[in-house]
PDB file of N, CA and C in Angstrom:
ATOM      1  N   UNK A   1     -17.678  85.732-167.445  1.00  0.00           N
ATOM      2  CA  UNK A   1     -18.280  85.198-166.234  1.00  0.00           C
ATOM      3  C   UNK A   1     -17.162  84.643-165.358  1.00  0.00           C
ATOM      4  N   UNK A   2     -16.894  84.532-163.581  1.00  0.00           N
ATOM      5  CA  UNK A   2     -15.858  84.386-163.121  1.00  0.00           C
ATOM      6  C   UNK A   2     -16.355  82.947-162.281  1.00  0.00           C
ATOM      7  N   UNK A   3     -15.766  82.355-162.137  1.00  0.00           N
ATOM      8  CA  UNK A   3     -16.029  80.952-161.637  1.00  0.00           C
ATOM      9  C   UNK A   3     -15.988  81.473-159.744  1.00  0.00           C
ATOM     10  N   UNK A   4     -17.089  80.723-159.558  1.00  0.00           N
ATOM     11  CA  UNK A   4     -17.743  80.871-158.582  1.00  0.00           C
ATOM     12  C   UNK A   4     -16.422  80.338-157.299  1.00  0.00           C
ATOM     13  N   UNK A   5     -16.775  81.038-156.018  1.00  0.00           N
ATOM     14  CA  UNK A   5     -15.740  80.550-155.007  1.00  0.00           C
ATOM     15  C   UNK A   5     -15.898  79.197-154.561  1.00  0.00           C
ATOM     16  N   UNK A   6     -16.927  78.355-154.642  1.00  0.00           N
ATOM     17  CA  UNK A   6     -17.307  77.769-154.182  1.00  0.00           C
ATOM     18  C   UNK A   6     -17.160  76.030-154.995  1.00  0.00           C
ATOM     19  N   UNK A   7     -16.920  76.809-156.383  1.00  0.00           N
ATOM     20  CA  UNK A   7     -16.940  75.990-157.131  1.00  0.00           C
ATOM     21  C   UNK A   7     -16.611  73.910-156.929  1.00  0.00           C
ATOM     22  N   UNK A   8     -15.816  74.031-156.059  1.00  0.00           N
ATOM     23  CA  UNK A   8     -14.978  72.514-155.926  1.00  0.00           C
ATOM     24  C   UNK A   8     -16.387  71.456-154.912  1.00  0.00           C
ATOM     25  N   UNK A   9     -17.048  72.807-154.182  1.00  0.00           N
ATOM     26  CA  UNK A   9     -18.198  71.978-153.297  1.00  0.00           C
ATOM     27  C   UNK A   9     -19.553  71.572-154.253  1.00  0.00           C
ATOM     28  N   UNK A  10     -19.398  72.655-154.834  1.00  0.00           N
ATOM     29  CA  UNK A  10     -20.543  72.265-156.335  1.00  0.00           C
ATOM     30  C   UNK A  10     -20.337  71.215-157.057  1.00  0.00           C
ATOM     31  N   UNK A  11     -19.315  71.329-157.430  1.00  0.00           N
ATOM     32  CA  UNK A  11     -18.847  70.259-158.521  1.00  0.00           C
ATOM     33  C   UNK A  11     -18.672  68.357-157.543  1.00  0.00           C
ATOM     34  N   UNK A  12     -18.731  68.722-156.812  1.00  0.00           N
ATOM     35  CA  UNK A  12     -19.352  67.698-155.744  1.00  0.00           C
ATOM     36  C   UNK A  12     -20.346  67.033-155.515  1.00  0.00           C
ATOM     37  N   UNK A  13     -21.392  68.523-155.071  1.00  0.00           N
ATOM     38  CA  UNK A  13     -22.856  68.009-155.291  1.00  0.00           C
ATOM     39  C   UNK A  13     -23.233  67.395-156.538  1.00  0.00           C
ATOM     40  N   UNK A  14     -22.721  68.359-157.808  1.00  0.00           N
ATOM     41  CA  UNK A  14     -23.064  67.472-159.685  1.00  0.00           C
ATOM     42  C   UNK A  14     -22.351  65.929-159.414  1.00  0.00           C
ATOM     43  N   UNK A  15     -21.303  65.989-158.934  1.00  0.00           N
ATOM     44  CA  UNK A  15     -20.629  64.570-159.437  1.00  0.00           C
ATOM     45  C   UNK A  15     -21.353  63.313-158.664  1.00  0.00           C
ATOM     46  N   UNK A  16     -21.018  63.854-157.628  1.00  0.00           N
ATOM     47  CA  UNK A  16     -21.683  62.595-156.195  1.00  0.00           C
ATOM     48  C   UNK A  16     -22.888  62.203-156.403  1.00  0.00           C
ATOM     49  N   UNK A  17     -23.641  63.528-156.493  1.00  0.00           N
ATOM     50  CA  UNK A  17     -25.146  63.245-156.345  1.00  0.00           C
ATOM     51  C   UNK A  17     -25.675  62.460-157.714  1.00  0.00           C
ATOM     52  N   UNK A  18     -25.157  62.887-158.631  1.00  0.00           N
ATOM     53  CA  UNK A  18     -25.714  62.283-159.939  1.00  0.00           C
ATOM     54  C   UNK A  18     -25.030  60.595-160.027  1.00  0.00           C
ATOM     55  N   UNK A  19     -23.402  60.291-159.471  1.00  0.00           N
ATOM     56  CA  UNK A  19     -23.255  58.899-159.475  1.00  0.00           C
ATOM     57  C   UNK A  19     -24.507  58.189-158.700  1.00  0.00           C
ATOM     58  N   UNK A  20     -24.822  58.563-157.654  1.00  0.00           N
ATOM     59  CA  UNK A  20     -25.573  58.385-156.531  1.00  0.00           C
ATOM     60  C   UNK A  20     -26.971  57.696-157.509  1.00  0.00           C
ATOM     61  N   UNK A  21     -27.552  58.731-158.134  1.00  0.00           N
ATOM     62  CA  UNK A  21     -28.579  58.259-158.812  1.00  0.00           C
ATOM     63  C   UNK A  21     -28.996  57.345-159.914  1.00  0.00           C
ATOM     64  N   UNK A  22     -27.799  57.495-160.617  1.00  0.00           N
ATOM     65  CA  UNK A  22     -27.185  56.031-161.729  1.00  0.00           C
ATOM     66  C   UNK A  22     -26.808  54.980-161.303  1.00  0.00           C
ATOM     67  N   UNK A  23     -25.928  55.110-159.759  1.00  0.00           N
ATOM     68  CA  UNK A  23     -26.111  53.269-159.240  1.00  0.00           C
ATOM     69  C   UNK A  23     -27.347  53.034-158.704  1.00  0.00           C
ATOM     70  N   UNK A  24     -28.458  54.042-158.405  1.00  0.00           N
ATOM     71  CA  UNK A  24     -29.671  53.266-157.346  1.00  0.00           C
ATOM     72  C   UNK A  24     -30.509  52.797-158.999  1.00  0.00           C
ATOM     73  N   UNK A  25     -30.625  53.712-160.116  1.00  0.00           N
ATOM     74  CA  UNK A  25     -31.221  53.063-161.293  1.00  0.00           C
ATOM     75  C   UNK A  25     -30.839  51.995-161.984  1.00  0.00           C
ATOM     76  N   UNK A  26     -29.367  51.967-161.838  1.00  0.00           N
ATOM     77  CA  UNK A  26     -28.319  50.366-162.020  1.00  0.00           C
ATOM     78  C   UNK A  26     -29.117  49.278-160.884  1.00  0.00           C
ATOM     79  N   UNK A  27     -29.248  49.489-159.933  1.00  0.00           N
ATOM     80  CA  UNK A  27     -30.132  48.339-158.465  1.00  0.00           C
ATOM     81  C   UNK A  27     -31.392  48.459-159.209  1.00  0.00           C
ATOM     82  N   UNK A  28     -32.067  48.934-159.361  1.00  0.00           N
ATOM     83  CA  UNK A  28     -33.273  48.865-160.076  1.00  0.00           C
ATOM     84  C   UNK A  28     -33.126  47.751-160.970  1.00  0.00           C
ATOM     85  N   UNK A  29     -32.688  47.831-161.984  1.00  0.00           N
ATOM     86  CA  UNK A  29     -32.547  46.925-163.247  1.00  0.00           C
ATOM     87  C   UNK A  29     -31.858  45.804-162.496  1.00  0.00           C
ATOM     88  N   UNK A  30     -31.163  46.189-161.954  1.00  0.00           N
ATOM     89  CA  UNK A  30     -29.987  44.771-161.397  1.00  0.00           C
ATOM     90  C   UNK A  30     -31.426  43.906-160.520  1.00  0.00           C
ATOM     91  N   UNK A  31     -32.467  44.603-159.780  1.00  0.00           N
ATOM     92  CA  UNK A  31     -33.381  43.668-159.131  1.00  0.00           C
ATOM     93  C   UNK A  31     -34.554  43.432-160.506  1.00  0.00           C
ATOM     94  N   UNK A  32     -34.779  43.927-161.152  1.00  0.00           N
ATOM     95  CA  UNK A  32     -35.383  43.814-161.871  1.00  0.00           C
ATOM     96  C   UNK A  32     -35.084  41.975-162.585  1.00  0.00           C
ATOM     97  N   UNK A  33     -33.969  42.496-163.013  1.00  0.00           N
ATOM     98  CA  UNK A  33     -33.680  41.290-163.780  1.00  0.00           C
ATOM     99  C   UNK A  33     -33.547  39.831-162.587  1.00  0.00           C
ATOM    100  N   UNK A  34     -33.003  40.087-161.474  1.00  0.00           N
ATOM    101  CA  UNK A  34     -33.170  39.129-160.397  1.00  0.00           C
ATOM    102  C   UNK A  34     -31.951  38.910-159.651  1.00  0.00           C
ATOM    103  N   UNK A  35     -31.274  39.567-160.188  1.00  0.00           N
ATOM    104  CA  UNK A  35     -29.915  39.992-159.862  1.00  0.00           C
ATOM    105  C   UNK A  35     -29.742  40.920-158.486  1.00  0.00           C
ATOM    106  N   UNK A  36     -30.357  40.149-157.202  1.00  0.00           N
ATOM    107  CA  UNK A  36     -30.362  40.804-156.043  1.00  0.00           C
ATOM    108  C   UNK A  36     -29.281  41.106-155.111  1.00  0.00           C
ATOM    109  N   UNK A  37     -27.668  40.731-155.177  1.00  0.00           N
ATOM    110  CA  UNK A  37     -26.930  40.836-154.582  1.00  0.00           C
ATOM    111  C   UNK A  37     -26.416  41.834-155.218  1.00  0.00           C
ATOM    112  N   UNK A  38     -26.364  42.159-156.328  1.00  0.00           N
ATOM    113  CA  UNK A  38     -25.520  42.954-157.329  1.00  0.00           C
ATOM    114  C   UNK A  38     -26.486  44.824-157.154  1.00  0.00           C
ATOM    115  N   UNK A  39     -27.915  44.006-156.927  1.00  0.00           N
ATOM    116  CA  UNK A  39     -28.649  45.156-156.612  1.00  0.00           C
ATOM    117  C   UNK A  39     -28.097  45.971-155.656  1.00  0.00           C
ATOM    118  N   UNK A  40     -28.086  44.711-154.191  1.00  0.00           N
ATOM    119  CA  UNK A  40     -27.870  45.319-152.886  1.00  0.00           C
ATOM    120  C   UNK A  40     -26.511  45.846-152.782  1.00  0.00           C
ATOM    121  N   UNK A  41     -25.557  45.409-153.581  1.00  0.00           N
ATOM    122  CA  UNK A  41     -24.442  46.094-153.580  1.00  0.00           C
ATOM    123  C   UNK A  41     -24.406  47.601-154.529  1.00  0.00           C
ATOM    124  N   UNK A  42     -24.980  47.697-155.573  1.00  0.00           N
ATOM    125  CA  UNK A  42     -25.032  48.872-156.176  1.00  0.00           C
ATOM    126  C   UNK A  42     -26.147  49.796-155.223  1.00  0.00           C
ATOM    127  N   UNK A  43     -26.882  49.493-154.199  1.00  0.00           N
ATOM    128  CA  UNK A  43     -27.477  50.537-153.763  1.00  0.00           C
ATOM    129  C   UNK A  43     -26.437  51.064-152.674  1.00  0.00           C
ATOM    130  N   UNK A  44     -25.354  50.515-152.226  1.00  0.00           N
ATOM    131  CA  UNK A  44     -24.477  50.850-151.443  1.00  0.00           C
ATOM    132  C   UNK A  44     -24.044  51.487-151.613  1.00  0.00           C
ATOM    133  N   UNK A  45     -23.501  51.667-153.360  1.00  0.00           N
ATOM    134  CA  UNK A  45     -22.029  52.082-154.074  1.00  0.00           C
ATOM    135  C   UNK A  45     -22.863  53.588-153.799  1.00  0.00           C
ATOM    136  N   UNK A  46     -24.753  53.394-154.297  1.00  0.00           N
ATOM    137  CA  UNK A  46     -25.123  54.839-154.279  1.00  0.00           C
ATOM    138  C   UNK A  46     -24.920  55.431-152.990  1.00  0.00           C
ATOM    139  N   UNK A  47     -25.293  55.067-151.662  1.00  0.00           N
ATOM    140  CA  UNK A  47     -24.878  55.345-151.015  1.00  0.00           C
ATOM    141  C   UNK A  47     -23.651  56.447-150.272  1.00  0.00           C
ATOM    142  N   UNK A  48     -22.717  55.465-151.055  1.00  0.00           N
ATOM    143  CA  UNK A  48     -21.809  55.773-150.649  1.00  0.00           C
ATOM    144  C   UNK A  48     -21.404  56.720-151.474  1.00  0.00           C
ATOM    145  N   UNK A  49     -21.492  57.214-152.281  1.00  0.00           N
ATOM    146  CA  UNK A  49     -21.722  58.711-153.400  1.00  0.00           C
ATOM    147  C   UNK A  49     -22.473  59.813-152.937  1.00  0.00           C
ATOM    148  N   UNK A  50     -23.645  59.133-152.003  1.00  0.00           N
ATOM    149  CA  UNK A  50     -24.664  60.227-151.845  1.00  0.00           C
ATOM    150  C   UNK A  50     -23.735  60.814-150.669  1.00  0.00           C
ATOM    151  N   UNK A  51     -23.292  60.234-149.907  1.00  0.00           N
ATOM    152  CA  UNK A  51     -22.447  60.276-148.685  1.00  0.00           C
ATOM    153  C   UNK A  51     -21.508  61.970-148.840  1.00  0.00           C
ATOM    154  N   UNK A  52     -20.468  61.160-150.306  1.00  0.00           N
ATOM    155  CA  UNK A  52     -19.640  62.063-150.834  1.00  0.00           C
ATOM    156  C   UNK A  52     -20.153  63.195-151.153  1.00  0.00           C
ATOM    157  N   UNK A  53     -21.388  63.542-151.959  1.00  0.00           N
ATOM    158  CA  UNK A  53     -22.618  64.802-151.933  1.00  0.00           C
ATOM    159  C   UNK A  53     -22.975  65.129-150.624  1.00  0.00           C
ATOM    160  N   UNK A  54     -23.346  64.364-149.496  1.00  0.00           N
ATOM    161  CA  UNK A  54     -23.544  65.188-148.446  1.00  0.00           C
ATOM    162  C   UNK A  54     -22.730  66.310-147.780  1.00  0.00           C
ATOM    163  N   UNK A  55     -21.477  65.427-147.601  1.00  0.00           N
ATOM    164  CA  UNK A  55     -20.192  66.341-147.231  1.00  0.00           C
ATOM    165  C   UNK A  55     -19.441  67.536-147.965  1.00  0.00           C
ATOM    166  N   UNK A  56     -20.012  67.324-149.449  1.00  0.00           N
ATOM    167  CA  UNK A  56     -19.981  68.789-150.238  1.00  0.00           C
ATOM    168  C   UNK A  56     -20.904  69.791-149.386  1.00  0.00           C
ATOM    169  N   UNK A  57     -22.609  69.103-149.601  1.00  0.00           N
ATOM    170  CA  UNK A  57     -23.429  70.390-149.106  1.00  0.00           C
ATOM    171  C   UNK A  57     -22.781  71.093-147.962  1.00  0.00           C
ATOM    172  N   UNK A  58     -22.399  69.516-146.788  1.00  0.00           N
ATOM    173  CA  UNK A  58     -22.386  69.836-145.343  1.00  0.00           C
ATOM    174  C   UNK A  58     -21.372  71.516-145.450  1.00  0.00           C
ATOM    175  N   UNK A  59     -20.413  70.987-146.261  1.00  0.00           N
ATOM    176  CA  UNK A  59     -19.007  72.249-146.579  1.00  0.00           C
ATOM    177  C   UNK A  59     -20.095  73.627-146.636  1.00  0.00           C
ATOM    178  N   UNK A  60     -20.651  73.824-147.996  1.00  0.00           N
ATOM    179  CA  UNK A  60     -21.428  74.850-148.150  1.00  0.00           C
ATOM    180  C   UNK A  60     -21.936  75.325-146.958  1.00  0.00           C
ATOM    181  N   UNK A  61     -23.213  74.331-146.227  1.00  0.00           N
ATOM    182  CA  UNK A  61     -23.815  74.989-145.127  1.00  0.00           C
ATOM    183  C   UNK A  61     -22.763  75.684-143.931  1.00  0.00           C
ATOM    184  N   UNK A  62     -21.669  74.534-143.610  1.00  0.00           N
ATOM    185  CA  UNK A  62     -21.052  75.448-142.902  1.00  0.00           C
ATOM    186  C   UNK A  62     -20.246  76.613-142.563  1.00  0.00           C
ATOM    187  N   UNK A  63     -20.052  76.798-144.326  1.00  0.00           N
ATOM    188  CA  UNK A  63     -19.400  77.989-144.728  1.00  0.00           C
ATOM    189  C   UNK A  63     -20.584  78.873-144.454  1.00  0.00           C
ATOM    190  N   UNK A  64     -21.843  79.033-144.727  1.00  0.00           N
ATOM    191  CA  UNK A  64     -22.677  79.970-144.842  1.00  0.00           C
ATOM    192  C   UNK A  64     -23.479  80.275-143.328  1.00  0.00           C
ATOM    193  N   UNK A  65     -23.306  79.194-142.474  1.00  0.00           N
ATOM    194  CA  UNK A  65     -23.571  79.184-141.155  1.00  0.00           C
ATOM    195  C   UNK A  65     -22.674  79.720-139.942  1.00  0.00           C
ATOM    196  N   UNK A  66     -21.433  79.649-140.511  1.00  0.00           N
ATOM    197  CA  UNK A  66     -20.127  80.487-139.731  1.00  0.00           C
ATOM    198  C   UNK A  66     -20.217  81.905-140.208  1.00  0.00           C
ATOM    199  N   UNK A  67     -20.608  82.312-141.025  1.00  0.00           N
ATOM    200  CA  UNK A  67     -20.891  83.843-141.430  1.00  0.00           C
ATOM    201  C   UNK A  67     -20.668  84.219-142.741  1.00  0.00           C
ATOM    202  N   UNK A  68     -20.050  83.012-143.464  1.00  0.00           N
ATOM    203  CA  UNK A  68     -19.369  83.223-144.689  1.00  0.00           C
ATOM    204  C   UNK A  68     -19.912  83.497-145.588  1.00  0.00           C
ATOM    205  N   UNK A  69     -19.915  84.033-146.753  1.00  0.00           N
ATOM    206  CA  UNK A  69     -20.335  84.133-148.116  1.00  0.00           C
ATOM    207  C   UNK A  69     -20.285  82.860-148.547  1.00  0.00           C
ATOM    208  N   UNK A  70     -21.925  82.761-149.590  1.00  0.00           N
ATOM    209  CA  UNK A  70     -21.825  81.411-150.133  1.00  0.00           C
ATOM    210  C   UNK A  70     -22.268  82.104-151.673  1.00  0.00           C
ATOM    211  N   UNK A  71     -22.191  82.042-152.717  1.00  0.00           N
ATOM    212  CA  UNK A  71     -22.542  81.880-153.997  1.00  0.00           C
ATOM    213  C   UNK A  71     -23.582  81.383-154.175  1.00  0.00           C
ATOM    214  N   UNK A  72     -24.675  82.522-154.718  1.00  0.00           N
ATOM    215  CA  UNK A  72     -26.012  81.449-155.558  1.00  0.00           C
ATOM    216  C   UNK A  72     -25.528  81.365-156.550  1.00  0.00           C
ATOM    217  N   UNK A  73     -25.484  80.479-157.346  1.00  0.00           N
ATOM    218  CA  UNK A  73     -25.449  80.465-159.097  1.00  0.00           C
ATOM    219  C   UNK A  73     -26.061  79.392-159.576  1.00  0.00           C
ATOM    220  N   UNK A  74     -26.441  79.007-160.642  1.00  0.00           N
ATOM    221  CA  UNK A  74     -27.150  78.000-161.307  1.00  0.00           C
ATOM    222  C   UNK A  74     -26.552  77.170-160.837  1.00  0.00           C
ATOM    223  N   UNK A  75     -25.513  76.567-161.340  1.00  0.00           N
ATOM    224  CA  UNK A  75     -24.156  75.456-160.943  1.00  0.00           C
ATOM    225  C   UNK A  75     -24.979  75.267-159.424  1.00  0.00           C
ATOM    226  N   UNK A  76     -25.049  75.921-158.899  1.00  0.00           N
ATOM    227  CA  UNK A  76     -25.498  75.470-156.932  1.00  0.00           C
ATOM    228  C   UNK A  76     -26.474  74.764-157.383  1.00  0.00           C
ATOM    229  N   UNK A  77     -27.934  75.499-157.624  1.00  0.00           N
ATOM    230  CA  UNK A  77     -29.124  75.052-157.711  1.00  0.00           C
ATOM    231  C   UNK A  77     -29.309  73.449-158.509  1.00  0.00           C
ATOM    232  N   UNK A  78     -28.250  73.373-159.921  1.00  0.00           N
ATOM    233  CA  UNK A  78     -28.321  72.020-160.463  1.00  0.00           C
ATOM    234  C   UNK A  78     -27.479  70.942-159.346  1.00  0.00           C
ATOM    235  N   UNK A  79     -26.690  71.496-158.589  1.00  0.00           N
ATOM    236  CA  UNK A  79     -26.198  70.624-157.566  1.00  0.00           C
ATOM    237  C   UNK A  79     -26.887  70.295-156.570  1.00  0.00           C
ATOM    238  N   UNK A  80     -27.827  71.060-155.997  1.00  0.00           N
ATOM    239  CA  UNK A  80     -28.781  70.273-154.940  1.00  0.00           C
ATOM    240  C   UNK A  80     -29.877  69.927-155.807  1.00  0.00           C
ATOM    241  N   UNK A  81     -30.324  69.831-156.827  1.00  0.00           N
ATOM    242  CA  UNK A  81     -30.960  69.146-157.738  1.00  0.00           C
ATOM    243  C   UNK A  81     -30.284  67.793-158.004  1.00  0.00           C
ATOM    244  N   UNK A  82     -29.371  67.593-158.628  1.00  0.00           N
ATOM    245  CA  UNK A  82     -29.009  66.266-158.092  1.00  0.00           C
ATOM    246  C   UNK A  82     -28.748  65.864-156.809  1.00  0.00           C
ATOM    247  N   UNK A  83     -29.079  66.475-156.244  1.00  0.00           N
ATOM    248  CA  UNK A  83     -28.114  65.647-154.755  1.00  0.00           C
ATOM    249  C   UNK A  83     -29.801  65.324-154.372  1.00  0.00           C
ATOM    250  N   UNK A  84     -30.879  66.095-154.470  1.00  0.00           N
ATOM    251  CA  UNK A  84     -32.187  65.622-153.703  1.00  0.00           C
ATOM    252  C   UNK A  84     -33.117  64.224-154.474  1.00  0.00           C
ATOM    253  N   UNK A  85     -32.692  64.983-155.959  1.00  0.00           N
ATOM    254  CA  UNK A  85     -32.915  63.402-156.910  1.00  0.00           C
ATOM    255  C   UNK A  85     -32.339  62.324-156.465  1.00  0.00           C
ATOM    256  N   UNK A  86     -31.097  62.348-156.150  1.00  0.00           N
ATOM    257  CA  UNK A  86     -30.606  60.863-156.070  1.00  0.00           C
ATOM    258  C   UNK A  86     -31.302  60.512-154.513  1.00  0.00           C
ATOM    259  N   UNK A  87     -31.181  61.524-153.768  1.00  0.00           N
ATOM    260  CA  UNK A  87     -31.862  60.952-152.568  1.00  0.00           C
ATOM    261  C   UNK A  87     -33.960  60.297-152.594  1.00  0.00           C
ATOM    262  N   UNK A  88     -33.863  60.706-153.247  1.00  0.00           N
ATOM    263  CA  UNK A  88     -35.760  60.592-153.662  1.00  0.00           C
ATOM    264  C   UNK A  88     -35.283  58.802-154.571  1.00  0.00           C
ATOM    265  N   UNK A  89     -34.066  58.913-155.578  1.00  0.00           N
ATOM    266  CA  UNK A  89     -34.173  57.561-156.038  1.00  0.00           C
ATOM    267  C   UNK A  89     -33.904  56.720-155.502  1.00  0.00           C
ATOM    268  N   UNK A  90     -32.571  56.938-154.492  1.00  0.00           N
ATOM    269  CA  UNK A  90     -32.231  55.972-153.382  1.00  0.00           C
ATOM    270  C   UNK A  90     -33.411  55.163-152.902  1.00  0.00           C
ATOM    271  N   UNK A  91     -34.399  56.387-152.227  1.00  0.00           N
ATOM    272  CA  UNK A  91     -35.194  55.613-151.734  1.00  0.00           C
ATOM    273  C   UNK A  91     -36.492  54.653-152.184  1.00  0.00           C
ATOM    274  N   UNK A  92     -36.164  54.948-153.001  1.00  0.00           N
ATOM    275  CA  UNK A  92     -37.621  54.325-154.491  1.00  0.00           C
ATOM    276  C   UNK A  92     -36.900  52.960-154.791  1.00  0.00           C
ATOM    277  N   UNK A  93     -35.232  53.048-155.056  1.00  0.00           N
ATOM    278  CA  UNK A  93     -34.739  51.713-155.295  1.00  0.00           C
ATOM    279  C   UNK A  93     -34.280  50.716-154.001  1.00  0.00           C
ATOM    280  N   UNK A  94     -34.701  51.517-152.923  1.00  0.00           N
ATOM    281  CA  UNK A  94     -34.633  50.239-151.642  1.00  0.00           C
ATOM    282  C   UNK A  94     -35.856  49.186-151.774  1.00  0.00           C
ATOM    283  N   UNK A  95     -37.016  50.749-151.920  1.00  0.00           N
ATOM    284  CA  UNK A  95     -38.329  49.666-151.880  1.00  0.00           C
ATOM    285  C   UNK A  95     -38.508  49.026-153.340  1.00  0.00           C
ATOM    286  N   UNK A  96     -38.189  49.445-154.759  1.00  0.00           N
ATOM    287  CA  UNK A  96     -38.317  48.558-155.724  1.00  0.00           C
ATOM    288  C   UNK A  96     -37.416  47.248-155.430  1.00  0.00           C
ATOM    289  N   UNK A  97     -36.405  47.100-154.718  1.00  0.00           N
ATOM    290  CA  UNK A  97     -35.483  46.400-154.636  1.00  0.00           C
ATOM    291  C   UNK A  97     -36.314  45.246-153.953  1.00  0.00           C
ATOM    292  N   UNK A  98     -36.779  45.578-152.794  1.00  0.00           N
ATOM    293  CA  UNK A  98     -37.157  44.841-152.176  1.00  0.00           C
ATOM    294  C   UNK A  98     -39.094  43.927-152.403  1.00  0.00           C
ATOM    295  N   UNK A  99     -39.242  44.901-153.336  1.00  0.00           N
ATOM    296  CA  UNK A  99     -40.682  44.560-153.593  1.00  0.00           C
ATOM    297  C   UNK A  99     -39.999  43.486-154.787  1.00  0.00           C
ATOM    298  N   UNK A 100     -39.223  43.409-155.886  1.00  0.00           N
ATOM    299  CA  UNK A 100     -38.773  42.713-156.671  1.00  0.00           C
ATOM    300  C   UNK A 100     -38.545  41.230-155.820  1.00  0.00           C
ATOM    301  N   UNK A 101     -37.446  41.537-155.043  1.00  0.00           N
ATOM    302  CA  UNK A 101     -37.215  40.129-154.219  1.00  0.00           C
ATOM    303  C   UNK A 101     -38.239  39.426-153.333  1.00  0.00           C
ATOM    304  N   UNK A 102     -39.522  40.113-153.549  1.00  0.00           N
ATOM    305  CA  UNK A 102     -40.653  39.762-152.756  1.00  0.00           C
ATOM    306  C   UNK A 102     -41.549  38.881-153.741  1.00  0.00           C
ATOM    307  N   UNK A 103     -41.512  39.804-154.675  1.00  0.00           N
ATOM    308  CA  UNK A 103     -42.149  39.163-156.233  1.00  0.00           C
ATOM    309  C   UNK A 103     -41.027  37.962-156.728  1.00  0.00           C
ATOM    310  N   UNK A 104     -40.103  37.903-156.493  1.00  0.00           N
ATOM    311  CA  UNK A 104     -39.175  36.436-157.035  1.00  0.00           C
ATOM    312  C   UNK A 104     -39.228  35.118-155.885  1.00  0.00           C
ATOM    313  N   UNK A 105     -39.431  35.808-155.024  1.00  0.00           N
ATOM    314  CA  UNK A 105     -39.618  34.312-153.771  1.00  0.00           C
ATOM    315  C   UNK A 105     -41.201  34.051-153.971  1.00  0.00           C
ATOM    316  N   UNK A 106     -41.935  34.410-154.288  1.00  0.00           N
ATOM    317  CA  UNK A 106     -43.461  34.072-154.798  1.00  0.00           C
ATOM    318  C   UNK A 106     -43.690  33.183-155.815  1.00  0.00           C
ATOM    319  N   UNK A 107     -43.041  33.479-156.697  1.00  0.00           N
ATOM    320  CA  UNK A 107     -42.973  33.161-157.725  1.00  0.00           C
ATOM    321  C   UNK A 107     -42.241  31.821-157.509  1.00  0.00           C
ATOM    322  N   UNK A 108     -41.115  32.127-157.074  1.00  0.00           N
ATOM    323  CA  UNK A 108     -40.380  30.052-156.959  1.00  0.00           C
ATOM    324  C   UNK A 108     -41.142  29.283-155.772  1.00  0.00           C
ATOM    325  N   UNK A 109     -42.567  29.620-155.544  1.00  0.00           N
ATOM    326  CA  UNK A 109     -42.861  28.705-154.511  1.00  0.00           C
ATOM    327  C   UNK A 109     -43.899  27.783-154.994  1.00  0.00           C
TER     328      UNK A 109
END
């Protein structure tokens, strides 16, 4: 099997996108436990990972939008698989984040 041309933008989408989704589940637990600054900073870190996954895809699309050959291969498909997961968790751990810190100021009143 010959390693795909594309390979370095893939391996992008796997890396980025999947950190991406382990710090917004790290903010989860981090609000969970009550630990809300540590939250709001680990939803950043995801952020800022998902960021690094965007600019992989962005590469791909614009290779394939200028006329170029792009590679299907599995490796792709598990890469925008993580990259749409972490974006679906991102957004689940803004609002758990914030429903947590909603549920802890209730509670100390």
């Amino acid at each position: 099997m010959t390693e795909p041309s594309n390979l370095e933008a893939i391996m992008g989408l796997i890396m980025y996108g999947g950190e991406a989704k382990g710090k917004a589940v790290e903010a989860i637990h981090a609000a969970r436990d009550g630990q809300f600054s540590t939250a709001k900073a680990l939803l950043q870190e995801a952020t800022n990972s998902l960021n690094v996954a965007h600019k992989s895809q962005t590469n791909l699309l614009s290779q394939e939008a200028s006329g170029g050959s792009v590679e299907l291969s599995l490796l792709m498909v598990h890469g925008q698989d993580h990259m749409m997961t972490a974006l679906a968790f991102i957004d689940l751990a803004k609002e758990l984040v914030s429903v947590y810190e909603k549920i802890s100021e209730i509670a100390k009143r």
